[in-house]
Protein backbone atom coordinates (compact mmCIF):
# COMPACT_ATOMS: atom_id res chain seq x y z
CA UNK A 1 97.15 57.61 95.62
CA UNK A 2 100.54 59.30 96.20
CA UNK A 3 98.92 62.55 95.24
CA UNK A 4 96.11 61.98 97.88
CA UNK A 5 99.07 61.58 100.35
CA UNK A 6 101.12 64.56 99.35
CA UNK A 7 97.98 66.54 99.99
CA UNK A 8 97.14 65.16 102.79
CA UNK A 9 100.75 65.84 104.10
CA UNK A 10 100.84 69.51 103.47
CA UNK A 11 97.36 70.28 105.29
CA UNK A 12 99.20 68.22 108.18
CA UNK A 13 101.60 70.61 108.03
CA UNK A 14 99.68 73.53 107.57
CA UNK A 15 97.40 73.01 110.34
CA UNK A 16 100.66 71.80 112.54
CA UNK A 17 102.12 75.29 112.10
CA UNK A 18 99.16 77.24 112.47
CA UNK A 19 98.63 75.36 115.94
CA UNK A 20 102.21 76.01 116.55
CA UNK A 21 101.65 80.27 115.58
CA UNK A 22 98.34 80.15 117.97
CA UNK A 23 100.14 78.31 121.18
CA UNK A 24 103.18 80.88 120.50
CA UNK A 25 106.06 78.05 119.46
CA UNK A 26 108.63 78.97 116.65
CA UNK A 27 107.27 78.18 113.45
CA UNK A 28 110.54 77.15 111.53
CA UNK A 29 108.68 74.22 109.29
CA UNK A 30 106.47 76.45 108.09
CA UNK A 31 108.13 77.52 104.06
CA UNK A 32 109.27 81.27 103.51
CA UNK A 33 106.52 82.35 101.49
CA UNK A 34 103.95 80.81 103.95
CA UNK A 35 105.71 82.54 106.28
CA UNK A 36 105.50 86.02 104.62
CA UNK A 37 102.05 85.43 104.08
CA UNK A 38 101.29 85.10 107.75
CA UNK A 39 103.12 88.30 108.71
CA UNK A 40 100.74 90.42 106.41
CA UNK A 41 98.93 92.61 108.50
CA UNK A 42 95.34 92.45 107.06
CA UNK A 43 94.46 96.35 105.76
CA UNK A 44 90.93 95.45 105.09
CA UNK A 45 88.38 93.91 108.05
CA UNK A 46 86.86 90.67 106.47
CA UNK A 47 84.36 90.87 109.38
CA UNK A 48 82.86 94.17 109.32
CA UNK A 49 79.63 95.35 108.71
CA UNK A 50 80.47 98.20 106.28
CA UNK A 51 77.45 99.67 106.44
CA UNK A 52 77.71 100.49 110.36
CA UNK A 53 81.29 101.58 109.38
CA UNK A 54 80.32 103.69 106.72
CA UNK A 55 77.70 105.34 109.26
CA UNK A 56 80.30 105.90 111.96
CA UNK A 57 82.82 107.51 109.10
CA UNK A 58 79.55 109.84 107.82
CA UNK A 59 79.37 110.63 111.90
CA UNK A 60 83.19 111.32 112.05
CA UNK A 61 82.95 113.35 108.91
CA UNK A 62 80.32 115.11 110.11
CA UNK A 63 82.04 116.09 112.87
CA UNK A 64 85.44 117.12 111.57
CA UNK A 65 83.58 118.83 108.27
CA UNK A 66 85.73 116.33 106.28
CA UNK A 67 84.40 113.96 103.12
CA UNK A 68 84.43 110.49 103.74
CA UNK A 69 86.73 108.36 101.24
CA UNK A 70 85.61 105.02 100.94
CA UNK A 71 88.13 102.44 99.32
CA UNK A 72 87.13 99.12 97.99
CA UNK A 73 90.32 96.20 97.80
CA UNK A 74 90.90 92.89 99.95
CA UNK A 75 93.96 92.07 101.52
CA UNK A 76 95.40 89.57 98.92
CA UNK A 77 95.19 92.81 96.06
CA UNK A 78 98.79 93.57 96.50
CA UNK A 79 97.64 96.80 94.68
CA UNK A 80 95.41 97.60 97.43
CA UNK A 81 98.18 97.15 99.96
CA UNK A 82 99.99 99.37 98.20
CA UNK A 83 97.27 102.59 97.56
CA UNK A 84 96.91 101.70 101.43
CA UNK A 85 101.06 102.26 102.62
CA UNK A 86 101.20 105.17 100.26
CA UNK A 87 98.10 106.79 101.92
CA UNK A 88 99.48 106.49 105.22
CA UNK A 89 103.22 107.60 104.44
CA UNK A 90 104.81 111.40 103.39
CA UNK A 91 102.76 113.70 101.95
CA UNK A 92 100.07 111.80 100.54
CA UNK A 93 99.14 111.01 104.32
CA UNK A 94 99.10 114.55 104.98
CA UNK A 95 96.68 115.51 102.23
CA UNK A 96 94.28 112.06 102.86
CA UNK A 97 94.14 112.90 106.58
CA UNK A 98 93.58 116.75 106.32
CA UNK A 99 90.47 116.41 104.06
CA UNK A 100 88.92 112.67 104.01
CA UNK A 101 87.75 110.15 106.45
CA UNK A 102 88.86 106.73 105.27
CA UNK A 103 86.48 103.75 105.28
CA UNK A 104 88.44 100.99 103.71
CA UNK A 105 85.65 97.99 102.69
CA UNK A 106 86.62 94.50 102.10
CA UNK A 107 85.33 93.05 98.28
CA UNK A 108 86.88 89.60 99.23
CA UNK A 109 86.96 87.53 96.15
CA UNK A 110 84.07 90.04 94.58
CA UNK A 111 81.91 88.37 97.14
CA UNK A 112 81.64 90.66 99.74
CA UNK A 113 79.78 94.44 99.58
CA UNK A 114 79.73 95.04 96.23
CA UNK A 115 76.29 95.88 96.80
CA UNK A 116 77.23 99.22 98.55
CA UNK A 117 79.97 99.78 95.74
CA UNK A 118 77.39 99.19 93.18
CA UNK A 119 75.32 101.95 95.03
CA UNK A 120 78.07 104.21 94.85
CA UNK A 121 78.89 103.92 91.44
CA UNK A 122 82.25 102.16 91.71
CA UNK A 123 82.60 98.92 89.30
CA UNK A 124 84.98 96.60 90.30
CA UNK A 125 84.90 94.89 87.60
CA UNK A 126 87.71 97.54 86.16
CA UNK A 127 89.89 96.91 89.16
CA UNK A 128 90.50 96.84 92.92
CA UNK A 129 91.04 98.88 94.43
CA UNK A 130 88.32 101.57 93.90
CA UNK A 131 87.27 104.33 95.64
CA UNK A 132 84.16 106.48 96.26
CA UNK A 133 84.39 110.20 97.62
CA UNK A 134 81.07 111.13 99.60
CA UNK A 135 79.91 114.30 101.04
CA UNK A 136 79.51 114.34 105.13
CA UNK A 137 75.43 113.65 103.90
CA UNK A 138 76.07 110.61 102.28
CA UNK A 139 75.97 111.55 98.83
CA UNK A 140 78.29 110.06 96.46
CA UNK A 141 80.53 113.08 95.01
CA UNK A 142 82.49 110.94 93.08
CA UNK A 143 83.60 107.89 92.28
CA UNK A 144 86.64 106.00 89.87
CA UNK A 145 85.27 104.57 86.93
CA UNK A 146 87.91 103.03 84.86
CA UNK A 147 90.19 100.94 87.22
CA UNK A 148 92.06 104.37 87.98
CA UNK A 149 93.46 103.28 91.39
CA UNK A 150 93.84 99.39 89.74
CA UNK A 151 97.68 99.76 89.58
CA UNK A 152 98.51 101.39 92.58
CA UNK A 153 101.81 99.52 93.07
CA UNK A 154 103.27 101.35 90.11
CA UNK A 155 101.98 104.66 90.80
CA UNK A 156 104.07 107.19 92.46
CA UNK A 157 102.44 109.54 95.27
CA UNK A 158 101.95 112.51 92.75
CA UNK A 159 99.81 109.92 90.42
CA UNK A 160 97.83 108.60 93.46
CA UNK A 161 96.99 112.19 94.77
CA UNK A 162 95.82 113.39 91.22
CA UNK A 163 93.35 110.49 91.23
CA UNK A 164 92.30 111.63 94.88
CA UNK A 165 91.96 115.42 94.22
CA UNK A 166 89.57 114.31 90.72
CA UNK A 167 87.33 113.30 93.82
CA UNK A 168 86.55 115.40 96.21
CA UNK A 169 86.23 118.56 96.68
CA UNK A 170 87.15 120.66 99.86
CA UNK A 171 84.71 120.05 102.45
């Protein structure tokens, strides 16, 4: 009984903060790590249709004769945050954003598109995140295989760039 309380307690509290972060009031109940949790910016779009994005990056691809990179994680894969700050910071941003298009596809809890990463070749069962390179036609040019991407957090840029050079090619 005490344990039905406690629980009940904490979703009071939970769903007392949350209305407190939608009406704008200072949230100082809510516990640090709740707290740091909310202040994640989502990387990955839980909501999209990747297909229609993955059409609008061929489009944009097409248009900028670039290859379309296509990276497969969810926002709680602290890896995946990771591979997505050191894409978007130094050099490694300079190199990403000169040749690909990114298209970054949510996997959720493995629930969630790995129909189109199964199409592409990329098995997530080795490891989020993954990543497929295609051509501006769609075609798959190549994708990681063995979870090469799966510990991004302890990569450093050079590591992370090798692993993006292996797949592509210039467009």
């Amino acid at each position: 009984m005490k344990l039905i309380s406690l629980a009940l307690a904490l979703l009071s509290l939970s769903s007392i903060s949350a209305q407190a972060q939608v009406a704008g009031a200072p949230v100082a109940a809510v516990p640090a790590s709740a707290a740091a949790s909310a202040a994640l910016k989502p990387v990955y779009n839980e909501q999209a249709d990747a297909r229609a994005e993955l059409n609008q990056a061929l489009a944009t691809a097409n248009a900028q004769k670039k290859n379309v990179l296509v990276v497969f994680g969810a926002n709680w894969c602290g890896d995946c945050r990771a591979l997505d700050k050191k894409m978007s910071e130094g050099s490694l941003a300079a190199h990403v954003s000169k040749r690909l298009v990114v298209l970054k596809v949510d996997v959720g809890r493995f629930n969630r598109n790995t129909d189109l990463a199964q199409q592409m070749g990329v098995p997530l069962k080795k490891g989020i995140p993954a990543a497929a390179v295609l051509g501006r036609d769609g075609e798959v040019i190549k994708a990681t295989g063995g979870g090469e991407l799966a510990d991004a957090r302890n990569m450093g840029d050079d590591a992370v760039l090798r692993v993006l050079q292996g797949l592509h090619t210039n467009p």
